[in-house]
C-alpha atoms as a PDB file:
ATOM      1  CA  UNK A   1       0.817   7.002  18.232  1.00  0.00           C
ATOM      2  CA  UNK A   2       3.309   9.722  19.234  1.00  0.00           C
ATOM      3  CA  UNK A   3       5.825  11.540  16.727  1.00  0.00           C
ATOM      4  CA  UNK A   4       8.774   9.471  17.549  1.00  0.00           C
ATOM      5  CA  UNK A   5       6.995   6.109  17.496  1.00  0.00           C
ATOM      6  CA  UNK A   6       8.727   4.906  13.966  1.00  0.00           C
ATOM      7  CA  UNK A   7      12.710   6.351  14.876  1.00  0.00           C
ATOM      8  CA  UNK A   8      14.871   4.084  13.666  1.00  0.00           C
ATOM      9  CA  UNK A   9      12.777   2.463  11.214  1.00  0.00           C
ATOM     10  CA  UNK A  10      13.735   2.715   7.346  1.00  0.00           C
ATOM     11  CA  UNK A  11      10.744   2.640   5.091  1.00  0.00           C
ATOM     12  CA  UNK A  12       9.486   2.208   1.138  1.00  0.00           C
ATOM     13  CA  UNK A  13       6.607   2.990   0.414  1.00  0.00           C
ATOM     14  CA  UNK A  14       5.627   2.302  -3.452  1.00  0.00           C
ATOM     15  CA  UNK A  15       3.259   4.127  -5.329  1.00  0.00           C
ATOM     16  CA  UNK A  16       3.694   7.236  -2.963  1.00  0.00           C
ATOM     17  CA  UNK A  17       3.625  10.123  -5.920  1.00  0.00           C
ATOM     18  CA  UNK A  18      -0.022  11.231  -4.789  1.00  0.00           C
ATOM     19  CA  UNK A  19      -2.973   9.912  -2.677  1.00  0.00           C
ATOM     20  CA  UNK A  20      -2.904   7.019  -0.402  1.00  0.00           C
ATOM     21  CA  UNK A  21       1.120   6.548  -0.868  1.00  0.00           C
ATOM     22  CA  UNK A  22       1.937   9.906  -0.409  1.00  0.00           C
ATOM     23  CA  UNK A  23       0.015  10.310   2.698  1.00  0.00           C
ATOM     24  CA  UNK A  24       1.594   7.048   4.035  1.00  0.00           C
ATOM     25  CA  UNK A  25       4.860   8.150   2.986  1.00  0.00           C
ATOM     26  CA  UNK A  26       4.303  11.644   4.945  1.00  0.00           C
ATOM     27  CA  UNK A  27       2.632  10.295   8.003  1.00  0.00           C
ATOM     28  CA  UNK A  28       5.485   7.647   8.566  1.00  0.00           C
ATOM     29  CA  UNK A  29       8.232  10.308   7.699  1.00  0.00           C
ATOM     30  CA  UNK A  30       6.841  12.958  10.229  1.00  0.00           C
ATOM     31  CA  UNK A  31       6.339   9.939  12.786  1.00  0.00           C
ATOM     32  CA  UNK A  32      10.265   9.737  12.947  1.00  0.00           C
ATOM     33  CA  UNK A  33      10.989   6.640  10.028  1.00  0.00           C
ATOM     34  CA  UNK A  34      13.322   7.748   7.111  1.00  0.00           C
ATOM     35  CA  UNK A  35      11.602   6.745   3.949  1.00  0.00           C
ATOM     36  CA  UNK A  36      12.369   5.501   0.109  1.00  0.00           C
ATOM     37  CA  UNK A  37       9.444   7.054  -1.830  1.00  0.00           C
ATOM     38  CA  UNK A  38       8.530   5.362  -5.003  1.00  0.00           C
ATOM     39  CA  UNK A  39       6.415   6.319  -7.719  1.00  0.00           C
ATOM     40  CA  UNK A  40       6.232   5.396 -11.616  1.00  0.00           C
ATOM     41  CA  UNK A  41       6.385   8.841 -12.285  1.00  0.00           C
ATOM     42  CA  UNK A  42       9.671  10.663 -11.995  1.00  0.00           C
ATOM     43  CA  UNK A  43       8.800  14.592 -11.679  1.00  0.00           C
ATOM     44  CA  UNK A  44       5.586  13.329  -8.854  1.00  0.00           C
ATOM     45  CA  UNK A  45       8.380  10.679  -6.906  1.00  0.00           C
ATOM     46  CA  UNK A  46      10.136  14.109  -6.438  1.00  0.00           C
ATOM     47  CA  UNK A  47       7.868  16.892  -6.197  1.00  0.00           C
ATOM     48  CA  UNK A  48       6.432  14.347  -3.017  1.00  0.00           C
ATOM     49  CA  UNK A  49       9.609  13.591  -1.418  1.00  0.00           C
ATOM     50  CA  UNK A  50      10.698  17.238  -1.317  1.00  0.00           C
ATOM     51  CA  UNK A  51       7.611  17.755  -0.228  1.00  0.00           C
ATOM     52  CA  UNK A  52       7.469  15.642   2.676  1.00  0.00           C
ATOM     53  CA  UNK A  53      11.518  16.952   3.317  1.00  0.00           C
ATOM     54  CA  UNK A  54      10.332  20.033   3.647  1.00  0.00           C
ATOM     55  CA  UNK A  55       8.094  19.531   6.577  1.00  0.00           C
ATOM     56  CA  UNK A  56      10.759  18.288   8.481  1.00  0.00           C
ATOM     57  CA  UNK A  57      10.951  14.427   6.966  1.00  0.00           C
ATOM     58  CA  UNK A  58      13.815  12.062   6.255  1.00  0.00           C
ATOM     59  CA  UNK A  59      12.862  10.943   2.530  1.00  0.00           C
ATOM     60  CA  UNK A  60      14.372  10.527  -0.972  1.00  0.00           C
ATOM     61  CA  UNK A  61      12.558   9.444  -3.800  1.00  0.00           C
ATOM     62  CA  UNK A  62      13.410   6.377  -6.372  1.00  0.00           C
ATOM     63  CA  UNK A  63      11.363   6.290  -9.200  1.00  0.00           C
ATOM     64  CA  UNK A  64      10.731   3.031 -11.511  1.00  0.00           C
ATOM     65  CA  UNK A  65       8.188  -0.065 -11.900  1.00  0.00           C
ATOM     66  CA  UNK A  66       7.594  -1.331  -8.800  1.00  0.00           C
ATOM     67  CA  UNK A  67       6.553  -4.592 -10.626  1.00  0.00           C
ATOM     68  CA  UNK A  68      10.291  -5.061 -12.445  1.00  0.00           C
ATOM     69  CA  UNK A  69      12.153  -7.851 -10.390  1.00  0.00           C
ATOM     70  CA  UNK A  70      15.538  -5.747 -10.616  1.00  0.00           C
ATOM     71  CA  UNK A  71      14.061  -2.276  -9.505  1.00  0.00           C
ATOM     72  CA  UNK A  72      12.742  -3.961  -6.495  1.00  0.00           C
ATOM     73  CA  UNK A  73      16.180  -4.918  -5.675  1.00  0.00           C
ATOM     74  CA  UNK A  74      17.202  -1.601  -6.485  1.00  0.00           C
ATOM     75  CA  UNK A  75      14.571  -0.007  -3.925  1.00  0.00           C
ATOM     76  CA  UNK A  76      15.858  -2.156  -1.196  1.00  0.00           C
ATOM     77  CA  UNK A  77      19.495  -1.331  -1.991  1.00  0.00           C
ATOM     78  CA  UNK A  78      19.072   2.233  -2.260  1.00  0.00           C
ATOM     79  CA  UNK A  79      17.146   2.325   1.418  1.00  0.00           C
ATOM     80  CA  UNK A  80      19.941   0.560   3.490  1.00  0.00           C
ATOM     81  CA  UNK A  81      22.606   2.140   1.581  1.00  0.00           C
ATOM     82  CA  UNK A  82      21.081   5.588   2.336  1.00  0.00           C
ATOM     83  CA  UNK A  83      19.886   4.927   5.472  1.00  0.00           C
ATOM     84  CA  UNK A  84      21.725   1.676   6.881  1.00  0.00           C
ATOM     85  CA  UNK A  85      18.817  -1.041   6.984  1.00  0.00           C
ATOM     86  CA  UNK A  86      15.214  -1.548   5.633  1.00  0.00           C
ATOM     87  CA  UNK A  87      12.215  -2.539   8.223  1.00  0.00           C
ATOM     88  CA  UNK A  88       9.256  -1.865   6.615  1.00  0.00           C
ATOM     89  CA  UNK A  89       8.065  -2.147   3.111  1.00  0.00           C
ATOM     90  CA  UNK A  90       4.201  -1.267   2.360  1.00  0.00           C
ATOM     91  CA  UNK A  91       3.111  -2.449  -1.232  1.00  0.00           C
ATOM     92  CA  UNK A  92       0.875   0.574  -2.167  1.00  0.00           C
ATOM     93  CA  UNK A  93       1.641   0.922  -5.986  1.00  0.00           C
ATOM     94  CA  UNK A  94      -1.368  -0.626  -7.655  1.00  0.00           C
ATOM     95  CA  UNK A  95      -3.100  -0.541 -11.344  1.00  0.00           C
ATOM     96  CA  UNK A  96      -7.024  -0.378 -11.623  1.00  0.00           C
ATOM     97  CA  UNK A  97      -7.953  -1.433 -15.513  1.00  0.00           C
ATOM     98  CA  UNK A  98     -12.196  -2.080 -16.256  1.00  0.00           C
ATOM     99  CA  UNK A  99     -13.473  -4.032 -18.482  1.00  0.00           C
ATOM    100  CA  UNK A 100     -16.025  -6.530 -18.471  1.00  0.00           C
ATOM    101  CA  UNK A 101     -14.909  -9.971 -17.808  1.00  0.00           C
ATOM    102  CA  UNK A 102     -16.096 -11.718 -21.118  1.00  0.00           C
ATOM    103  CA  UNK A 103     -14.223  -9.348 -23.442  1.00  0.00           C
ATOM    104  CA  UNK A 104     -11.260  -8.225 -20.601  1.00  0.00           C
ATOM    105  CA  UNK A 105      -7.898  -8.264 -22.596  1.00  0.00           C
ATOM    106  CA  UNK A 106      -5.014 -10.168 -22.300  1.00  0.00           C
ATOM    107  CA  UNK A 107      -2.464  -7.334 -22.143  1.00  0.00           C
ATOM    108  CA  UNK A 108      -4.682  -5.222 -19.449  1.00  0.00           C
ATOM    109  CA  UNK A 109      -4.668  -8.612 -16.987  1.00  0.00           C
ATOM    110  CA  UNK A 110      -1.118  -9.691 -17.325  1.00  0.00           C
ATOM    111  CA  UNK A 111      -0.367  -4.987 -16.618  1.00  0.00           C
ATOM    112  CA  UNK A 112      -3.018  -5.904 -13.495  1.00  0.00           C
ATOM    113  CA  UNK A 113      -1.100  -9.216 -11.993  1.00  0.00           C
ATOM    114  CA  UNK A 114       2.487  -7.941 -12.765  1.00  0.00           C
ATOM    115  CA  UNK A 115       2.084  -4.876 -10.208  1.00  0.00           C
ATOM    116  CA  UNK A 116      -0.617  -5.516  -8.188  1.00  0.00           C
ATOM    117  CA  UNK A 117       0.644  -9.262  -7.264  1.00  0.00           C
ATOM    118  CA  UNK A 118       4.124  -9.851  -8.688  1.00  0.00           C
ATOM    119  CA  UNK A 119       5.159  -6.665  -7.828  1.00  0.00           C
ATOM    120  CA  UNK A 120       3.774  -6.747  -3.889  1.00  0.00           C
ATOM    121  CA  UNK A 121       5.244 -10.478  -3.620  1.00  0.00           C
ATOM    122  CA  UNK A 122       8.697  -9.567  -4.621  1.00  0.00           C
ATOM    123  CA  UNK A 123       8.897  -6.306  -2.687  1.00  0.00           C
ATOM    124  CA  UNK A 124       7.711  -8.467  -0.044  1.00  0.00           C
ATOM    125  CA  UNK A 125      10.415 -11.156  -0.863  1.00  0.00           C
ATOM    126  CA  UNK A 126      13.524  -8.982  -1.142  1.00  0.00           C
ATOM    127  CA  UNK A 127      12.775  -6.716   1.933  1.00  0.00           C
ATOM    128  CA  UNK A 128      12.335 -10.029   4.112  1.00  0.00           C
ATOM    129  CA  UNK A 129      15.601 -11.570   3.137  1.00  0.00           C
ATOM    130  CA  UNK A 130      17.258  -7.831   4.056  1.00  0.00           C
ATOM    131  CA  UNK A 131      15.192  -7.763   7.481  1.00  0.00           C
ATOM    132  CA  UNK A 132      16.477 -11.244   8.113  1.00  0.00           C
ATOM    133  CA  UNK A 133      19.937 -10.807   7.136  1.00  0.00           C
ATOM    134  CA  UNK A 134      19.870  -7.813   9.693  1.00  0.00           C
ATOM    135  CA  UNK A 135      17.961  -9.936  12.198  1.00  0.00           C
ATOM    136  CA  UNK A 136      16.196  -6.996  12.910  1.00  0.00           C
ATOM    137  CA  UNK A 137      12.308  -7.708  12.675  1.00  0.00           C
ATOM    138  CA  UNK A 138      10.091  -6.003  10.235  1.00  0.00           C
ATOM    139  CA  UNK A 139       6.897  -5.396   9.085  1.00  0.00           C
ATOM    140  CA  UNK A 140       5.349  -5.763   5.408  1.00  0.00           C
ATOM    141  CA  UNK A 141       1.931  -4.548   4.191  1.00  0.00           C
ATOM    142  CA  UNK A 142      -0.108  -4.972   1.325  1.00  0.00           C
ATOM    143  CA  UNK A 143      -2.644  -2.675   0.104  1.00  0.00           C
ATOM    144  CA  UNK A 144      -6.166  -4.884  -0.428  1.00  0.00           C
ATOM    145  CA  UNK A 145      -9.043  -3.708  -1.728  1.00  0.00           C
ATOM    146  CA  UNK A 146     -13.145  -4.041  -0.708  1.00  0.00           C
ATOM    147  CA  UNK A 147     -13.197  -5.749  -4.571  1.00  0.00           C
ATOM    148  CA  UNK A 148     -11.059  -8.641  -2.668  1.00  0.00           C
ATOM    149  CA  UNK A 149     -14.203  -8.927  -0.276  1.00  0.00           C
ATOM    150  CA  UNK A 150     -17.286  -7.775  -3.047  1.00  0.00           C
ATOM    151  CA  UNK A 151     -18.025  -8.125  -6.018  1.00  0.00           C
ATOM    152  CA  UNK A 152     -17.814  -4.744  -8.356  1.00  0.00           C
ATOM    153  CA  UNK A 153     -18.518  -4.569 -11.953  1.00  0.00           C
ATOM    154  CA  UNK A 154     -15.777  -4.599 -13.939  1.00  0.00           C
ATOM    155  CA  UNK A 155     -13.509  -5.245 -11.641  1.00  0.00           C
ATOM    156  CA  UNK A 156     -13.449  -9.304 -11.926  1.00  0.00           C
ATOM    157  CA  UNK A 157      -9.119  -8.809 -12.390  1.00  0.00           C
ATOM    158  CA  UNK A 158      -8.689  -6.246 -10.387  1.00  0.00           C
ATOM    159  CA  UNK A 159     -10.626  -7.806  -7.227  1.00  0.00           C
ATOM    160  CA  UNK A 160      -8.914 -11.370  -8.184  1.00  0.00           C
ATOM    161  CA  UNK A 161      -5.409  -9.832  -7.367  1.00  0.00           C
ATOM    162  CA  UNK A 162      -6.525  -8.019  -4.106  1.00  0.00           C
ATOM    163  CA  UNK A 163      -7.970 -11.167  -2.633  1.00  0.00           C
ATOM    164  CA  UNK A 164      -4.555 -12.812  -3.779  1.00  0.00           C
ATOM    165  CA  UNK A 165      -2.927 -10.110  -1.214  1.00  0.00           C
ATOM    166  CA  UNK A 166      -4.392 -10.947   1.301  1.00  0.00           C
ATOM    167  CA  UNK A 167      -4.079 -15.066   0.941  1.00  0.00           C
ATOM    168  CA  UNK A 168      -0.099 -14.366   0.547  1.00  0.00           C
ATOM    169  CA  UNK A 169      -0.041 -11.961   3.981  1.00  0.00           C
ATOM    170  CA  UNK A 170      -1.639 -15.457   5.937  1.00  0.00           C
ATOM    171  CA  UNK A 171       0.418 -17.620   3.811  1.00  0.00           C
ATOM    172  CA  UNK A 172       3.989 -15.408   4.705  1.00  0.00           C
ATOM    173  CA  UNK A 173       2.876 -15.614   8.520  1.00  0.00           C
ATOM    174  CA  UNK A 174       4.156 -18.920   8.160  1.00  0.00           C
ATOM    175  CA  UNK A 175       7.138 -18.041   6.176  1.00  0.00           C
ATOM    176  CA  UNK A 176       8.516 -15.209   8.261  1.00  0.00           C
ATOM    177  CA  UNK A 177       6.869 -15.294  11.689  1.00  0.00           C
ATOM    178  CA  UNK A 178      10.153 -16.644  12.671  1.00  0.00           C
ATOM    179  CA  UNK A 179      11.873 -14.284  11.882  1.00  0.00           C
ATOM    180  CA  UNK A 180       9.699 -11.529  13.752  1.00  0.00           C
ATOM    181  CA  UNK A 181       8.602 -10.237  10.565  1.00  0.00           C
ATOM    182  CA  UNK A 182       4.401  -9.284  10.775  1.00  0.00           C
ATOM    183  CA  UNK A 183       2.221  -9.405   7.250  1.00  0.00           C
ATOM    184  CA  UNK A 184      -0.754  -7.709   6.909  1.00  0.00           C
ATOM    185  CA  UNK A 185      -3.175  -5.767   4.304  1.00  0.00           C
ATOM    186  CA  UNK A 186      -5.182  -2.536   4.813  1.00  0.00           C
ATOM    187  CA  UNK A 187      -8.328  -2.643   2.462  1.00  0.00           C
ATOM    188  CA  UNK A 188      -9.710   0.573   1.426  1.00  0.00           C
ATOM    189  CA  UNK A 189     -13.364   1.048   0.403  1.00  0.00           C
ATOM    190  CA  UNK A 190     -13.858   4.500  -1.626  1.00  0.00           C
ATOM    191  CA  UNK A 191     -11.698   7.309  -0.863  1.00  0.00           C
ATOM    192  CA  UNK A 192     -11.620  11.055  -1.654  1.00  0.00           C
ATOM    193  CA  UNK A 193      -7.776  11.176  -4.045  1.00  0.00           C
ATOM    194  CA  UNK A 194      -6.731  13.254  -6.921  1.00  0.00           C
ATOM    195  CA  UNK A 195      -7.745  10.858  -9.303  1.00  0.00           C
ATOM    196  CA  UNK A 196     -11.477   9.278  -7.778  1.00  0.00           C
ATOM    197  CA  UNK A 197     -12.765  13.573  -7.725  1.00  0.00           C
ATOM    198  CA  UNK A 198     -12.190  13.386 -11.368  1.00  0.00           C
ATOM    199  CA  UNK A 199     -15.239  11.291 -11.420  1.00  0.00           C
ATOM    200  CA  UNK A 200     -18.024  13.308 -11.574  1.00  0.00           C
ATOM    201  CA  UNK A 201     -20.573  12.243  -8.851  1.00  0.00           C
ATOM    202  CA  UNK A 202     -18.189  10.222  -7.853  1.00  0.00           C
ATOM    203  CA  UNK A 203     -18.337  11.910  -3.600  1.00  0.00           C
ATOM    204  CA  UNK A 204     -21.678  12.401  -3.808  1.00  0.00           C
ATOM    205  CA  UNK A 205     -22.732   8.541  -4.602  1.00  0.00           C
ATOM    206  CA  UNK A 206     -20.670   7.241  -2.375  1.00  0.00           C
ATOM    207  CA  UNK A 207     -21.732   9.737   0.452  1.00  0.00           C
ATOM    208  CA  UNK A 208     -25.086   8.000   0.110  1.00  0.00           C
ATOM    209  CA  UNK A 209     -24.288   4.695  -0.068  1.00  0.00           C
ATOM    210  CA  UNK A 210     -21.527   4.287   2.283  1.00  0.00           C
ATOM    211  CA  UNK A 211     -23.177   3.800   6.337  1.00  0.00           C
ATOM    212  CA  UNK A 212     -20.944   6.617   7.945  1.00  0.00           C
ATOM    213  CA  UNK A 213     -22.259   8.795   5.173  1.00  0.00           C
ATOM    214  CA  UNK A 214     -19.094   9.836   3.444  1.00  0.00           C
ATOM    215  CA  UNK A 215     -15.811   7.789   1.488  1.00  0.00           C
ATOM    216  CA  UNK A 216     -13.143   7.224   3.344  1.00  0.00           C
ATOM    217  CA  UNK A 217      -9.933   9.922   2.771  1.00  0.00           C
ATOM    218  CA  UNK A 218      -6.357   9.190   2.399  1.00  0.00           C
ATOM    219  CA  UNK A 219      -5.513  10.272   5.807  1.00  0.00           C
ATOM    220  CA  UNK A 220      -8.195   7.264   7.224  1.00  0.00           C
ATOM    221  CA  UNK A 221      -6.405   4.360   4.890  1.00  0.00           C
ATOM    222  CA  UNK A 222      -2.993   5.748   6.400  1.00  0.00           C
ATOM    223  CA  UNK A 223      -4.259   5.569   9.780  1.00  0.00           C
ATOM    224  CA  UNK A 224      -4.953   2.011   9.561  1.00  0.00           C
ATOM    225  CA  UNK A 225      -1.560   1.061   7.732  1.00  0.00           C
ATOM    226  CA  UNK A 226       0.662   3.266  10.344  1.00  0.00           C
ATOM    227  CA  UNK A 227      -1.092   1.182  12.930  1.00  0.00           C
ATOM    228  CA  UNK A 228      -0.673  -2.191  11.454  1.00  0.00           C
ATOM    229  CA  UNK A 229       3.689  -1.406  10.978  1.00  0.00           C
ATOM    230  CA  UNK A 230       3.556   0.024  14.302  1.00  0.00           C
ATOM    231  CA  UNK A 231       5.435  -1.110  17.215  1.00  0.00           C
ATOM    232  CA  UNK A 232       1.778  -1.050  18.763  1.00  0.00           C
ATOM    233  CA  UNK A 233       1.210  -4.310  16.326  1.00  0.00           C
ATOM    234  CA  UNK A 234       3.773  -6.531  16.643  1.00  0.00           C
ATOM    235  CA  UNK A 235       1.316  -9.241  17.723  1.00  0.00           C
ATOM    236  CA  UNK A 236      -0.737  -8.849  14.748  1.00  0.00           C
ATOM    237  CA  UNK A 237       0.284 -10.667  11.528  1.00  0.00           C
ATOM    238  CA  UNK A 238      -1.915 -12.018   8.711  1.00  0.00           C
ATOM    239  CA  UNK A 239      -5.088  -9.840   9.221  1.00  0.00           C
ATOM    240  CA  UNK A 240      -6.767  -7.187   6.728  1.00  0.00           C
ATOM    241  CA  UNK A 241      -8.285  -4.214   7.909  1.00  0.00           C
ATOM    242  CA  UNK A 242     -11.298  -3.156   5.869  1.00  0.00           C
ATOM    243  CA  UNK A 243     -11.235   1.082   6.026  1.00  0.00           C
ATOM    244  CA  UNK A 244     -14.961   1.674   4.029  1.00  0.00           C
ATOM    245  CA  UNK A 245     -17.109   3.590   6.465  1.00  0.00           C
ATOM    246  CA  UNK A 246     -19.227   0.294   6.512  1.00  0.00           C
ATOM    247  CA  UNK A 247     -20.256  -0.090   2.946  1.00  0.00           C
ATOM    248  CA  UNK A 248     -19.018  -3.809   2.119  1.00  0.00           C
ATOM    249  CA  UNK A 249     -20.983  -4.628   5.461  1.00  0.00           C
ATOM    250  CA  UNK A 250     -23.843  -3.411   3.311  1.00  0.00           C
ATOM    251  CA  UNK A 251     -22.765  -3.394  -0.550  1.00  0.00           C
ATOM    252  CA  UNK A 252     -24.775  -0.731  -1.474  1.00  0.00           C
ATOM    253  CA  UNK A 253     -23.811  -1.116  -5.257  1.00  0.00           C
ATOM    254  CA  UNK A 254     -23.032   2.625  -6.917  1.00  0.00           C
ATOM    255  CA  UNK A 255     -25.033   1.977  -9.965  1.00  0.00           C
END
């Protein structure tokens, strides 16, 4: 992909404070799209924006719950009144809670589906009916997971709401292929962020078990998603990328 190939194209990108949204956010934003950066966290929403402004990007940051109904709205309002439309939303904002399944509680599964599926459906929802009201075309992504595809321990919730991702991007082709709008889900495997090398061992195990003999970084998920809101995809709607080096081909399990 060259460095104009996403001019013209407004962006959000939720979850985009650090690690795989930030590098999304940045790769997009150098690649010529002007982006909304979300993150839950005020002071990192800004510190990344500025960040990726000063390298040259077009981006502002809005930061809220990207599972509340009304900030949603408010994301998608602030984009196309800052920057005149929306095209592209990618639903990277995501909550990761263990526990074993036969003493999981209620409050950590409802946190789990409000932002990991309420929150990607209604992004999804509100930036379609702006793309069609445009009649512009568009692209949406969801960020999957290899715990949609594999089983993980402790992860019974989490995985649950990743596989629901990627049933709603084949159910939406119906929806919105009309409209020229593509759906699809990037699923990362492990991957080298600020928060997985707090976890001691945590490169090292996965180095072993995963086939190309490292995890995956945020630069290789980003790859993947750029791709799949590309212009270079526009024939490609309700697919999921897996981006693990080959480990759920294998499910090497890391205990």
């Amino acid at each position: 992909m060259t460095a104009e190939n996403f001019t013209g194209q407004v962006a959000i990108v939720t979850g985009a404070g650090q690690g795989i949204g930030f590098e999304i956010a940045r790769q997009i934003a150098l690649q010529g799209a002007a982006v909304l950066l979300n993150d839950v966290n005020d002071e990192l929403a800004a510190k990344a924006a500025d960040a990726i402004t000063k390298r040259g990007g077009n981006c502002i940051s809005l930061a809220g719950d990207a599972a509340d109904i009304n900030f949603i709205q408010q994301m998608v309002d602030t984009a196309v009144q800052h920057f005149g439309k929306l095209t592209i939303a990618i639903a990277n904002a995501g909550i990761t809670l263990f526990g074993d399944f036969l003493n999981y509680p209620e409050q950590s599964l409802q946190s789990v589906l409000n932002l990991n599926l309420q929150g990607s459906f209604f992004l999804a929802q509100r930036t379609a009916r702006q793309i069609i009201q445009q009649k512009s075309g568009g692209s949406i992504l969801f960020m999957s997971s290899v715990t949609g595809h594999q089983a993980h321990k402790d992860l019974a919730a989490y995985g649950m709401t990743k596989a629901g991702l990627e049933m709603l991007a084949k159910s939406l082709v119906v929806e919105l292929s009309p409209y020229q709008i593509t759906v699809n889900t990037v699923a990362p495997g492990a991957t080298l962020t600020e928060r997985t090398m707090e976890d001691a061992g945590y490169q090292e195990t996965w180095s072993r078990i995963t086939p190309m003999g490292r995890p995956g970084t945020v630069q290789d998920v980003a790859n993947a998603v750029l791709f799949l809101v590309s212009p270079q995809a526009k024939q490609i709607t309700g697919q999921n990328i897996v981006v693990d080096g080959g480990w759920s081909a294998v499910s090497a399990s890391p205990y």
